[in-house]
C-alpha atoms as a PDB file:
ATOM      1  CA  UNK A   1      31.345  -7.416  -7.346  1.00  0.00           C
ATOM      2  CA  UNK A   2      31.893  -6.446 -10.862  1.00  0.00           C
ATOM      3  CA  UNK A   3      29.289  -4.035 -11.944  1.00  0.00           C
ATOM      4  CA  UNK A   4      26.989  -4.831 -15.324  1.00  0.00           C
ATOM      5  CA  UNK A   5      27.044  -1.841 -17.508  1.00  0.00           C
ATOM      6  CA  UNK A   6      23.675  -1.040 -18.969  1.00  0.00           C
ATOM      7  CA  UNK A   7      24.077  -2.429 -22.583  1.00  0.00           C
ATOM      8  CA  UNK A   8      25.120  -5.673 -21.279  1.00  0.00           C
ATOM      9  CA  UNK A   9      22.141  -5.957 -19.102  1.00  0.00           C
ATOM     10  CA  UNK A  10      21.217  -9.651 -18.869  1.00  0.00           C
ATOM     11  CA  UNK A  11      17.344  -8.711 -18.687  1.00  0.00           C
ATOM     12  CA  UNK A  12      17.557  -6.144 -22.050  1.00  0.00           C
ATOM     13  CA  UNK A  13      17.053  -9.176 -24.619  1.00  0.00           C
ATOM     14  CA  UNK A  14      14.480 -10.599 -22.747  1.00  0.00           C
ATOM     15  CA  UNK A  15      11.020 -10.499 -24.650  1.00  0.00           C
ATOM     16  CA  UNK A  16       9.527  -9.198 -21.749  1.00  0.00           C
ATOM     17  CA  UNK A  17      11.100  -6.021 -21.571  1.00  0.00           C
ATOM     18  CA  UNK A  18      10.856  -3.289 -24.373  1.00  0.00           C
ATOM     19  CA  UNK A  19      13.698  -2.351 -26.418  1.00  0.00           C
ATOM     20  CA  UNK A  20      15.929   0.718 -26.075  1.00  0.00           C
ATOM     21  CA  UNK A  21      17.769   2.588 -28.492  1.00  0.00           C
ATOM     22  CA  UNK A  22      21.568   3.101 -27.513  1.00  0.00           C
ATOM     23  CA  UNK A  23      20.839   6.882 -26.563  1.00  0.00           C
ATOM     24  CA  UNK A  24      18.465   5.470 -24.504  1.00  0.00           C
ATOM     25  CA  UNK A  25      20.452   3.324 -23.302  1.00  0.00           C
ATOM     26  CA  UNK A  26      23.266   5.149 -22.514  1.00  0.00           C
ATOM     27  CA  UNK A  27      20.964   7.914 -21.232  1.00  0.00           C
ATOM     28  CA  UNK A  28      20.412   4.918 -17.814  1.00  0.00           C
ATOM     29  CA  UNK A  29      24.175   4.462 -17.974  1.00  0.00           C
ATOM     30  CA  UNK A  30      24.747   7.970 -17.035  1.00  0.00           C
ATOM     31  CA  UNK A  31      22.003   8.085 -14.331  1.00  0.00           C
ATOM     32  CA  UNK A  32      22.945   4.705 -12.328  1.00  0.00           C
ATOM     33  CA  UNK A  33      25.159   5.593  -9.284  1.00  0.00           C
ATOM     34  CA  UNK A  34      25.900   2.001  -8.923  1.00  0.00           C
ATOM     35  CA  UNK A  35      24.965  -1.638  -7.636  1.00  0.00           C
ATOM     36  CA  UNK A  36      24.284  -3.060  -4.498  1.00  0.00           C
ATOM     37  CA  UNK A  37      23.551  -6.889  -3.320  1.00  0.00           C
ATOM     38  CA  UNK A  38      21.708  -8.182  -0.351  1.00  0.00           C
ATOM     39  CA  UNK A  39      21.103 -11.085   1.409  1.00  0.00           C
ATOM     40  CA  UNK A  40      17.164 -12.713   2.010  1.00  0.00           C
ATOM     41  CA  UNK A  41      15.140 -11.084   4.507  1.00  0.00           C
ATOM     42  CA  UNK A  42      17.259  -7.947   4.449  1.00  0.00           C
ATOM     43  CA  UNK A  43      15.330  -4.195   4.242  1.00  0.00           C
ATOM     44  CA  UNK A  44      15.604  -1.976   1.316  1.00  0.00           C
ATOM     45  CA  UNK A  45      13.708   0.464   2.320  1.00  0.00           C
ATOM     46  CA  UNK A  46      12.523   1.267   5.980  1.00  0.00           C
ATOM     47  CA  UNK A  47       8.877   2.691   6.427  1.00  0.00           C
ATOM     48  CA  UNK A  48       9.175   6.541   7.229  1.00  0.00           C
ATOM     49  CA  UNK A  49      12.440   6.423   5.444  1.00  0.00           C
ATOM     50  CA  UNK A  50      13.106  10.039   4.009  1.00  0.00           C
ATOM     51  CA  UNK A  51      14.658  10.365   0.253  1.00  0.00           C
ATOM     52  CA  UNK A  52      15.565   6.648  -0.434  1.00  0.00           C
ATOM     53  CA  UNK A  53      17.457   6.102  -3.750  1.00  0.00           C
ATOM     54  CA  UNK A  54      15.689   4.760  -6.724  1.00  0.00           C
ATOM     55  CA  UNK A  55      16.233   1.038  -7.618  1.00  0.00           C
ATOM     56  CA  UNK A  56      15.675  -1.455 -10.349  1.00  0.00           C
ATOM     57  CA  UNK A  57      16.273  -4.676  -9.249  1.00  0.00           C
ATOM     58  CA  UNK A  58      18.320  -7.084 -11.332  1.00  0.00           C
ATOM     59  CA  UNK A  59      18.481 -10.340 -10.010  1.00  0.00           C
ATOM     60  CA  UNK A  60      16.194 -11.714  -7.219  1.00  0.00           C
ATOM     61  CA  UNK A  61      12.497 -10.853  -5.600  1.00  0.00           C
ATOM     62  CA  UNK A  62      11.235  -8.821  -3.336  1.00  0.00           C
ATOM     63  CA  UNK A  63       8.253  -6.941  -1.645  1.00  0.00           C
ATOM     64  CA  UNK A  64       6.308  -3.756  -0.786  1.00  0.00           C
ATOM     65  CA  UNK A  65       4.960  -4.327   2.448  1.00  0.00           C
ATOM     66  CA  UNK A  66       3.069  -2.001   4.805  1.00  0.00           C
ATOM     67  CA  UNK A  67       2.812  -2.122   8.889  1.00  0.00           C
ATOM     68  CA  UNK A  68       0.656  -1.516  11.578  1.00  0.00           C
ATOM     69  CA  UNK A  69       1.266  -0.341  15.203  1.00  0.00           C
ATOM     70  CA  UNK A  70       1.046  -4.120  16.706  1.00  0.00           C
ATOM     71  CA  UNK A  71       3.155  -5.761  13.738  1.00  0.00           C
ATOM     72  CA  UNK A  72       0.398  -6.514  11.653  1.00  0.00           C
ATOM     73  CA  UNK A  73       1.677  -6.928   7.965  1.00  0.00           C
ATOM     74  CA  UNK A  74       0.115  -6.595   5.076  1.00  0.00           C
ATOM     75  CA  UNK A  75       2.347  -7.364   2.045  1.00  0.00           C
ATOM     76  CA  UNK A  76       1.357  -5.108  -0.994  1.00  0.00           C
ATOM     77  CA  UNK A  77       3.115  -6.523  -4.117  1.00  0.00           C
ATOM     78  CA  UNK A  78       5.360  -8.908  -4.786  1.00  0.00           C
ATOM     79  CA  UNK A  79       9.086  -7.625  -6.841  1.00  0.00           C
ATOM     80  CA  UNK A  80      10.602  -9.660  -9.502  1.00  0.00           C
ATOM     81  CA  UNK A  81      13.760  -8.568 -11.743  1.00  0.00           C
ATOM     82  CA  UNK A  82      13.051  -5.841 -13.906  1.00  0.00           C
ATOM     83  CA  UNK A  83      10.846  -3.700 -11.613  1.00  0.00           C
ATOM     84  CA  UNK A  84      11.420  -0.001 -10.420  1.00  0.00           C
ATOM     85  CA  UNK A  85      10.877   0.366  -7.047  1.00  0.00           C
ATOM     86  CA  UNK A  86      10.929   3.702  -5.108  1.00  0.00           C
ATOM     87  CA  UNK A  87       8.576   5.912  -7.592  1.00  0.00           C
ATOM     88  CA  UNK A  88       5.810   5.554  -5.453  1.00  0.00           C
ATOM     89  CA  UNK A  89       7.223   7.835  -2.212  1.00  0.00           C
ATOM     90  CA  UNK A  90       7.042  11.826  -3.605  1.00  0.00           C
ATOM     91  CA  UNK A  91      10.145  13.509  -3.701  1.00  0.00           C
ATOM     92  CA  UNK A  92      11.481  14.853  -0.036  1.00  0.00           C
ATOM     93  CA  UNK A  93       8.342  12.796   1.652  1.00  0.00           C
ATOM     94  CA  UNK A  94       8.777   9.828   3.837  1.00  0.00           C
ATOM     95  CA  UNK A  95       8.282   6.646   2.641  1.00  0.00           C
ATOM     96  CA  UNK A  96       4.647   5.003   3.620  1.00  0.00           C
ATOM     97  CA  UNK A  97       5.906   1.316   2.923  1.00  0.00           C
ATOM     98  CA  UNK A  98       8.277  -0.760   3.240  1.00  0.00           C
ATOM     99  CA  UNK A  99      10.979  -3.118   0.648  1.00  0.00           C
ATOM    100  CA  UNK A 100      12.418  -6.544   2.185  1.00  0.00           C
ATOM    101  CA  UNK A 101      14.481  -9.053  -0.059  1.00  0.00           C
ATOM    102  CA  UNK A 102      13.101 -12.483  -0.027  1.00  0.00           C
ATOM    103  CA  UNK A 103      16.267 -13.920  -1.577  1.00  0.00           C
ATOM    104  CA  UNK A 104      19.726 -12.660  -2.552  1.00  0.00           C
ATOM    105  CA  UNK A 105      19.603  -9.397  -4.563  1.00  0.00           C
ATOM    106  CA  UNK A 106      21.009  -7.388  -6.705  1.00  0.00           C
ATOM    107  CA  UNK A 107      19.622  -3.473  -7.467  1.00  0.00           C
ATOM    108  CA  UNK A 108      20.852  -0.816  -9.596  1.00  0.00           C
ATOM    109  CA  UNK A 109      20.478   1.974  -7.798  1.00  0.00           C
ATOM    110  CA  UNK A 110      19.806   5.515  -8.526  1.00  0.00           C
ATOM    111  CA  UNK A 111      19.869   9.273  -7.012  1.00  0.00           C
ATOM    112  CA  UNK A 112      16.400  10.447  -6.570  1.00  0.00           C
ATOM    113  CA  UNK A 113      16.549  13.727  -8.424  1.00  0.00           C
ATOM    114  CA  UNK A 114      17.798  11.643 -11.324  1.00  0.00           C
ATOM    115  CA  UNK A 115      14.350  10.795 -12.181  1.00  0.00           C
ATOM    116  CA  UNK A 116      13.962  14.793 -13.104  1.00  0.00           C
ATOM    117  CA  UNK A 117      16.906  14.324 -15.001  1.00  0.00           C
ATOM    118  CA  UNK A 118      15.480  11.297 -17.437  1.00  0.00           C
ATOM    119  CA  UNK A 119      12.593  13.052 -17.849  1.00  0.00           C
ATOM    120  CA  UNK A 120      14.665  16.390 -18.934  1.00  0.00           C
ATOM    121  CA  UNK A 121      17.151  14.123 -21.308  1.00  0.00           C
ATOM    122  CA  UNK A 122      14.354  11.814 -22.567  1.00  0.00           C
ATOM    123  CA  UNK A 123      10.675  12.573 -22.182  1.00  0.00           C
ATOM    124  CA  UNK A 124       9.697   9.147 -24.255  1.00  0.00           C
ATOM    125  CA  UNK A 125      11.617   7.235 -21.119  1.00  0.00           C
ATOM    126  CA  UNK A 126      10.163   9.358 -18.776  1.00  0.00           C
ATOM    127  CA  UNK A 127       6.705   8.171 -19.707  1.00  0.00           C
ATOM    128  CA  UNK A 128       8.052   4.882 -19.261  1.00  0.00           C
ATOM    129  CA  UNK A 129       8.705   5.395 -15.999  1.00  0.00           C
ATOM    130  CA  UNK A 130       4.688   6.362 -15.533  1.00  0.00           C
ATOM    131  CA  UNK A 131       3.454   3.017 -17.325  1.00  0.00           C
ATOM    132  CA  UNK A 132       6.031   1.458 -14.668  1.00  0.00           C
ATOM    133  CA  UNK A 133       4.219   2.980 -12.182  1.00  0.00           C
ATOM    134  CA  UNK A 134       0.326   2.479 -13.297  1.00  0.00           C
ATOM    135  CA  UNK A 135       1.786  -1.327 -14.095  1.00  0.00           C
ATOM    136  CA  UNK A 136       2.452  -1.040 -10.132  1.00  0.00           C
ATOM    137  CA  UNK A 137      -0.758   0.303  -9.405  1.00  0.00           C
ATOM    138  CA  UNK A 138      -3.042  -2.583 -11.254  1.00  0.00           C
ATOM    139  CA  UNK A 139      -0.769  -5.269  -8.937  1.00  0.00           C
ATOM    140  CA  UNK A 140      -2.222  -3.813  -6.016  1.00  0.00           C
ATOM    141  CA  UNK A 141      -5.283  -3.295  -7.706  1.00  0.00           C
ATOM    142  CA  UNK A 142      -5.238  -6.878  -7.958  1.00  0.00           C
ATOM    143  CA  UNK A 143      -4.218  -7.427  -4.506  1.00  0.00           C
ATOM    144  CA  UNK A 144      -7.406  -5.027  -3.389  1.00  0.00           C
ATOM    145  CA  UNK A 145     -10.007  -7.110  -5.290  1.00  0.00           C
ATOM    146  CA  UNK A 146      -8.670 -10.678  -3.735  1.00  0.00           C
ATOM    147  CA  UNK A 147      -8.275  -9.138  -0.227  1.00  0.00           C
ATOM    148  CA  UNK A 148     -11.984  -7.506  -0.539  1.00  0.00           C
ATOM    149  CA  UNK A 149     -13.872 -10.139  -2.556  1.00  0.00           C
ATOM    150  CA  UNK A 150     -12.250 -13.381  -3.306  1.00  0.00           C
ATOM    151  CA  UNK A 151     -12.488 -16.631  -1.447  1.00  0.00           C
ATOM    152  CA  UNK A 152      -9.385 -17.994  -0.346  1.00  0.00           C
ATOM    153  CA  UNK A 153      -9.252 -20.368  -2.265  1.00  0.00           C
ATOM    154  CA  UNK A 154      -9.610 -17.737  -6.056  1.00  0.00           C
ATOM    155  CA  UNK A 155      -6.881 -15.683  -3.486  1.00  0.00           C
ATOM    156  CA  UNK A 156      -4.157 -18.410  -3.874  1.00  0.00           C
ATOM    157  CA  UNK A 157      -4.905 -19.099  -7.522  1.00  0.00           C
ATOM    158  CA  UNK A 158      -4.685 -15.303  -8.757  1.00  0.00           C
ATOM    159  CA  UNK A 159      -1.545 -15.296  -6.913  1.00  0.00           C
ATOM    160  CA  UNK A 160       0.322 -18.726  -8.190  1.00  0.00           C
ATOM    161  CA  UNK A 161      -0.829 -17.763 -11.415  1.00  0.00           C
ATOM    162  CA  UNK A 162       0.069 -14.029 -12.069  1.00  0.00           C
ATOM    163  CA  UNK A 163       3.665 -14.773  -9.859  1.00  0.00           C
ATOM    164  CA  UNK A 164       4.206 -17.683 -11.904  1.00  0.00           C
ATOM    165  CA  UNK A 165       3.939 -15.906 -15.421  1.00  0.00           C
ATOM    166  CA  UNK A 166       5.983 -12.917 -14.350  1.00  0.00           C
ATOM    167  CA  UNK A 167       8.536 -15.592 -13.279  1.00  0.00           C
ATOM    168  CA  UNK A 168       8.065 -17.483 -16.190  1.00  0.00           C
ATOM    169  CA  UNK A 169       8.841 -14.604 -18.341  1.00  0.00           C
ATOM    170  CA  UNK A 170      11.982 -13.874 -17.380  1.00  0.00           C
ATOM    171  CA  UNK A 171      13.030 -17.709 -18.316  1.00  0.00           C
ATOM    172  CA  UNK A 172      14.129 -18.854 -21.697  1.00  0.00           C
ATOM    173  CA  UNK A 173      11.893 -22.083 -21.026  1.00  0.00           C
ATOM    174  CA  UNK A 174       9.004 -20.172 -20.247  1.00  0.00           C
ATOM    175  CA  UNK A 175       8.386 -21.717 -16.658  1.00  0.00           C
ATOM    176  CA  UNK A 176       8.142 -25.231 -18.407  1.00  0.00           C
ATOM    177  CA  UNK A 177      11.156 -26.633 -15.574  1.00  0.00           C
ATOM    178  CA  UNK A 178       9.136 -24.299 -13.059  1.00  0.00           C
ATOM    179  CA  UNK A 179      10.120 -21.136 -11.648  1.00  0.00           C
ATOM    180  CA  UNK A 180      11.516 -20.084  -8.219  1.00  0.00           C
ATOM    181  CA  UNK A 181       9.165 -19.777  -5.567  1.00  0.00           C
ATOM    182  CA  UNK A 182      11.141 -18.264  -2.396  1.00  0.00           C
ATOM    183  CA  UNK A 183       7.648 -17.535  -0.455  1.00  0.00           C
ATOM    184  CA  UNK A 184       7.026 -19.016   2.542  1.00  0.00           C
ATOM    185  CA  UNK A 185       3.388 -19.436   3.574  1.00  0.00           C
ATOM    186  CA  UNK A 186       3.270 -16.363   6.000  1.00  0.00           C
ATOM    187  CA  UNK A 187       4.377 -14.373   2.806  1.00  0.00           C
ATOM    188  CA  UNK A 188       1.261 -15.857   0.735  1.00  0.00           C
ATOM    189  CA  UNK A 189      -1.081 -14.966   4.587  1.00  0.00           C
ATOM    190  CA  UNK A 190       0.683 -11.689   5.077  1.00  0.00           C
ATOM    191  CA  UNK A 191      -0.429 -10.900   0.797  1.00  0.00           C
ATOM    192  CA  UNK A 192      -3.578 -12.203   0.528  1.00  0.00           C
ATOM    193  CA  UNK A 193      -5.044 -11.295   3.873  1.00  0.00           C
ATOM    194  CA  UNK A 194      -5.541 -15.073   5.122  1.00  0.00           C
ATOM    195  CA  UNK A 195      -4.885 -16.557   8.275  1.00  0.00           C
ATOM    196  CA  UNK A 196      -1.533 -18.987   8.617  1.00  0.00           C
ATOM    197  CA  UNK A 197      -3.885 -22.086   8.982  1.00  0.00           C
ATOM    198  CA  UNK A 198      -6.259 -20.797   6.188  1.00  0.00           C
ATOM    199  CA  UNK A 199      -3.411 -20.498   3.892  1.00  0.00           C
ATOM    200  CA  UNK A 200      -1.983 -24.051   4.576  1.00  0.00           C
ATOM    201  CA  UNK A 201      -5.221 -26.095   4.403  1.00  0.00           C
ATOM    202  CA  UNK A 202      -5.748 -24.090   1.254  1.00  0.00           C
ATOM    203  CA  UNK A 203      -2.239 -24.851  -0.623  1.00  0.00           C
ATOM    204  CA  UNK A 204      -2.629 -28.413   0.369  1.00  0.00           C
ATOM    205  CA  UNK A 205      -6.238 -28.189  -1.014  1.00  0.00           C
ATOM    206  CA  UNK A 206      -5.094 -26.891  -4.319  1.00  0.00           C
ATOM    207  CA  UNK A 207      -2.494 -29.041  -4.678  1.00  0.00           C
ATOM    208  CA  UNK A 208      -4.407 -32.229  -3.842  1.00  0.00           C
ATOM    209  CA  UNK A 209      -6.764 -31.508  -7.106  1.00  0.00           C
ATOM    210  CA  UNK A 210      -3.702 -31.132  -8.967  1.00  0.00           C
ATOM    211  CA  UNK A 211      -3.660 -27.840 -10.015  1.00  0.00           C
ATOM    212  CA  UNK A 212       0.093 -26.861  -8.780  1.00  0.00           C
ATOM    213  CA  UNK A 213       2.864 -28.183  -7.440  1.00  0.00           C
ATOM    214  CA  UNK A 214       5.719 -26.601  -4.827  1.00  0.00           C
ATOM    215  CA  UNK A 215       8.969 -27.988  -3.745  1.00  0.00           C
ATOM    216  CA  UNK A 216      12.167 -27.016  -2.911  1.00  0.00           C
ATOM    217  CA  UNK A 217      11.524 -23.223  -3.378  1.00  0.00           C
ATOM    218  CA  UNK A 218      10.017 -24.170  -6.970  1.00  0.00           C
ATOM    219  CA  UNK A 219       6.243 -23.679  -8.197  1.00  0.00           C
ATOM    220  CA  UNK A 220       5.213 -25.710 -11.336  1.00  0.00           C
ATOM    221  CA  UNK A 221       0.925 -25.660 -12.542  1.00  0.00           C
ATOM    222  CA  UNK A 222      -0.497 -28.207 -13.406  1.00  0.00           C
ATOM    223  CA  UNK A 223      -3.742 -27.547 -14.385  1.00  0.00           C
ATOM    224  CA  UNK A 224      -2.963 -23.392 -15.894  1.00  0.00           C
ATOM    225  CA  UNK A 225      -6.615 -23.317 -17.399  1.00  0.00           C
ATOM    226  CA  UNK A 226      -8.551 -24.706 -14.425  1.00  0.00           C
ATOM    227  CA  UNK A 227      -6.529 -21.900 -12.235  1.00  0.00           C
ATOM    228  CA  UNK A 228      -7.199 -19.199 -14.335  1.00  0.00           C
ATOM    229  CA  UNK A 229     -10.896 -20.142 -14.197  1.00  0.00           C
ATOM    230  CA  UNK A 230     -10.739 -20.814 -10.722  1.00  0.00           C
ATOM    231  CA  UNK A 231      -9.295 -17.157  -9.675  1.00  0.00           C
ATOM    232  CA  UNK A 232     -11.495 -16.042 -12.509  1.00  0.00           C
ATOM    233  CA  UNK A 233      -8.808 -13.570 -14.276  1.00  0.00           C
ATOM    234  CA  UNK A 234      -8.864 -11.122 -16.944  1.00  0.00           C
ATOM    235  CA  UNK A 235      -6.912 -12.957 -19.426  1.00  0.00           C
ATOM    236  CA  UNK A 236      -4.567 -15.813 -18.408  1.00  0.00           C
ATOM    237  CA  UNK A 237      -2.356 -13.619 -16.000  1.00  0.00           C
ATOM    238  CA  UNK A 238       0.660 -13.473 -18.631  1.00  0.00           C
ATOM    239  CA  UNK A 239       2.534 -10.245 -17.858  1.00  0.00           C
ATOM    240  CA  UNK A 240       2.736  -7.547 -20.443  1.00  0.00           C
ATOM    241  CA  UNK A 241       5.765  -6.513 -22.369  1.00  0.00           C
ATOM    242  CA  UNK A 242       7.121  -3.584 -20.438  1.00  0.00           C
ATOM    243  CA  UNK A 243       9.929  -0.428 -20.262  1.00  0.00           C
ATOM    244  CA  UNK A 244      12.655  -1.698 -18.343  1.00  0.00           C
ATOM    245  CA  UNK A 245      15.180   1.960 -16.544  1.00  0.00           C
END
């Protein structure tokens, strides 16, 4: 695997993604150890897992997930290319969730104490590594409110419409061929706190009034206004522009 240095990043020119000077730059150079790939349904990080490496992932998705005793899942946020992941365990603590792949991966991964030392070198990226993580915190913020109070059918539509404009930002069509959709539909149960039946009847409910469409691992809307209404969003669920370590 040949490795992408940091000023050749392939996400950098996105519009998504804020830019950096080349100190900056050069500042995430020095920090990255190096990259790693994995496979779909692989774990990143183990629950209880003491001192895991930082990671931004470059290519793929993933997501946070948290257990209980019995197996019980509960999927916390979904990862798409450009996120940090790993912030949220404190230094020397154990981990309290867990990362899986849902599709081949590649991460950029970095030493834990290296966090200290981008804050030391640049305190302007270091708060950009606490937007990254209060960005985190609304997704599961998000996640609480359609768990606690939305029907399953607002559920679904928050979460094809917020996944499909994060996906859709990191296109140059903007999501107008689609975007990738590796979720199965005990990934869309396991985040939104439905049932596997629920889930299904619901999908097939949506799509029916022509509001989405899913096929081959690809999500296209049909209807983005009705949707938005429907899950009854702040906004229309487009992403916002964001630090990218």
């Amino acid at each position: 695997m040949t490795e992408v240095r940091c000023s050749a990043c392939p996400l950098r020119p996105l519009p998504l993604f804020l830019r950096n000077d080349d100190d900056e730059v050069a500042i995430v150079q020095s920090l990255k150890r190096r990259e790693m790939q994995m496979g779909p349904g692989e774990t990143l990080i183990h629950e209880g897992q003491t001192d895991a490496p930082l990671y931004t992932l470059l290519e793929g998705w993933a997501f946070r997930y948290k257990t209980l005793s019995d197996g019980r899942r509960q999927i916390l946020t979904f990862l798409l290319a450009g996120d940090f992941i790993g912030v949220q365990q404190k230094m020397g603590d154990a981990a309290a969730h867990g990362v899986m792949t849902l599709t081949d991966t590649r991460f950029c991964v970095f030493q834990r104490d290296s966090l200290w030392e981008l804050h030391r070198q640049s305190p302007a990226m270091g708060f950009n590594i606490t937007w990254l993580t209060a960005h985190e915190e609304s997704l599961v913020d998000d996640t609480l409110l359609s768990v606690g109070r939305r029907s399953a059918e607002e559920r679904i539509a928050t979460l094809l419409i917020l996944l499909f404009k994060r996906a859709a930002a990191l296109q140059d069509d903007g999501g107008a061929a689609g975007v990738p959709f590796p979720l199965t539909q005990q990934h869309i149960a396991d985040g939104l706190g439905l049932s596997l039946v629920h889930t299904n009847k619901t999908l097939r409910k949506l799509e029916r009034r022509g509001l989405h469409h899913i096929e081959d691992g690809r999500l296209w809307l049909r209807d983005v206004k009705t949707l938005v209404r429907l899950a009854d969003l702040y906004g229309d669920g487009r992403p916002p522009q964001r630090p990218l370590v």
